[in-house]
Protein backbone atom coordinates (compact mmCIF):
# COMPACT_ATOMS: atom_id res chain seq x y z
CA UNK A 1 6.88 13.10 -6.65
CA UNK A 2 3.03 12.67 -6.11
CA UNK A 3 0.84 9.84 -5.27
CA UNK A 4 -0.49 10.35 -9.05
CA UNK A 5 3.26 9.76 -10.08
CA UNK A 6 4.39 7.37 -7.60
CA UNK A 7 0.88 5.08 -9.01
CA UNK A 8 2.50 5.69 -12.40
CA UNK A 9 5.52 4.25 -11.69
CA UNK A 10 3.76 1.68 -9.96
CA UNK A 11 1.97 0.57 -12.50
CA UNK A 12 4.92 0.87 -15.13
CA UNK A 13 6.65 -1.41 -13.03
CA UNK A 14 3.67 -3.98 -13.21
CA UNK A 15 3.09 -4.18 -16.56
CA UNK A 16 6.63 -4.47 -17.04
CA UNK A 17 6.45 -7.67 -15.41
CA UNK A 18 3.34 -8.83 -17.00
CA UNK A 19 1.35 -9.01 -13.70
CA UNK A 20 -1.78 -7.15 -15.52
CA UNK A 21 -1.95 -10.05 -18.08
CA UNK A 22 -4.77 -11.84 -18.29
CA UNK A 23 -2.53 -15.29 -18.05
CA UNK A 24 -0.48 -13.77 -15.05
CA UNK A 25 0.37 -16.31 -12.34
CA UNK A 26 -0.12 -13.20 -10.25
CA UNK A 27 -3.74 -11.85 -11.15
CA UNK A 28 -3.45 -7.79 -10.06
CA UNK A 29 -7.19 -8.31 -8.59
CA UNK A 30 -8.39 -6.13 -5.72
CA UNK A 31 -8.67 -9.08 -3.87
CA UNK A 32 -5.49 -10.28 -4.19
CA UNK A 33 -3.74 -6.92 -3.88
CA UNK A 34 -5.73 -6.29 -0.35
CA UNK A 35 -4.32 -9.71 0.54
CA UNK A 36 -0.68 -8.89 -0.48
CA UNK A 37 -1.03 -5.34 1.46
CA UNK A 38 -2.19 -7.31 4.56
CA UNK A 39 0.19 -9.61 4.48
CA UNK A 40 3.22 -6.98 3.91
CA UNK A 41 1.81 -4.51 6.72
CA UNK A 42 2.15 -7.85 9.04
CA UNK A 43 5.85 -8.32 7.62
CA UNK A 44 5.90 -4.48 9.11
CA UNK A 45 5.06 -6.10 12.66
CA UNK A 46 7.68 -8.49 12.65
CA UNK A 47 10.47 -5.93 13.35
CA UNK A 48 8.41 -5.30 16.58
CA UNK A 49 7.73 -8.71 17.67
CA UNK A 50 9.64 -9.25 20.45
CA UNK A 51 10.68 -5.61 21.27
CA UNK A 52 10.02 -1.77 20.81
CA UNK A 53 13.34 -1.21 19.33
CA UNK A 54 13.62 -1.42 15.57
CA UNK A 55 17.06 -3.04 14.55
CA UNK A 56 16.94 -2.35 10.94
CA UNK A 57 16.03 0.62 9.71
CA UNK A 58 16.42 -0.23 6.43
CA UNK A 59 14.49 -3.27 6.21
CA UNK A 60 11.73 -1.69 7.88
CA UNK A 61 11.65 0.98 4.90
CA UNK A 62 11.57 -1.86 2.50
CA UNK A 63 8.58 -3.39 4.15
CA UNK A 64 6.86 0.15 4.16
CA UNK A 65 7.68 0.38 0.65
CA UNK A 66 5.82 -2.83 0.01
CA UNK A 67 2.78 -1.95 1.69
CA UNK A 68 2.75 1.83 0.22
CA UNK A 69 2.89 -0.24 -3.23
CA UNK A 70 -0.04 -2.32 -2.95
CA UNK A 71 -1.75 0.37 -1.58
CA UNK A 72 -1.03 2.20 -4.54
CA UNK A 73 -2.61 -0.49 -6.70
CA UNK A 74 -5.41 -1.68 -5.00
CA UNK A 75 -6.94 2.15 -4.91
CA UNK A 76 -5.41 2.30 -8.69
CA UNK A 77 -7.14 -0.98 -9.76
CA UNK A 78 -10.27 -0.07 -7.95
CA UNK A 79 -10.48 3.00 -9.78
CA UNK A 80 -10.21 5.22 -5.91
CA UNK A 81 -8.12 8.54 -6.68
CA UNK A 82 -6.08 7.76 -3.06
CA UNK A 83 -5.05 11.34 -2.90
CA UNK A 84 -8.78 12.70 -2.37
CA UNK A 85 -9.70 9.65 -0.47
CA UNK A 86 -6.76 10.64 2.12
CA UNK A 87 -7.95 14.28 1.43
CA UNK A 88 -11.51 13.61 2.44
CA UNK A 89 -10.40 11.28 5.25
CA UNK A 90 -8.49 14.06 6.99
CA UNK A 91 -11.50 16.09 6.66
CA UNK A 92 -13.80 13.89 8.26
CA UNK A 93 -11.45 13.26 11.25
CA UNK A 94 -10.72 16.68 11.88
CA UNK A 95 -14.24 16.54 13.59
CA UNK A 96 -13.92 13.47 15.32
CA UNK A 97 -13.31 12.74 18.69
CA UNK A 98 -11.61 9.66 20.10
CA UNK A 99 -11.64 10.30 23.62
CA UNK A 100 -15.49 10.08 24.38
């Protein structure tokens, strides 16, 4: 599956919820997805608080999962095709240098 179908499914799942209703309790605006994906890459941190070792696999998938999602929908709702944007990212670092 690509990030084309994996934003499909994404979105299936959100309008099967109602979230892209204009009377949603959970408004799918960029602003609040880029919140959401902030807040669910910290829930990523948490399984490294106090330690380097990562207890539960598992739940650290599921909080991965979460942030790939709103990912997904804030570049869907913003109208950004993520694949090129990751495309054209790679690019650009290839001639970077972060050692000088």
């Amino acid at each position: 599956m690509d990030i084309k179908e994996l934003t499909e499914r994404m979105n299936e799942f959100v309008r099967s919820k109602g979230w892209y209703e204009a009377d949603s309790p959970r408004p799918q605006t960029p602003r609040n997805l880029a919140i959401s994906l902030s807040l669910e890459a910290n829930e990523a941190l948490e399984h490294f608080q106090w330690g380097d070792n990562l207890k539960d696999k598992g739940e650290l998938a599921g909080e991965l999962a979460d942030v790939a999602l709103y990912l997904l929908q804030l570049a869907s709702v913003s109208g950004i095709d993520l694949e090129q944007a990751v495309l054209r990212k790679l690019d650009m670092n290839a001639n970077r240098s972060w050692d000088s």
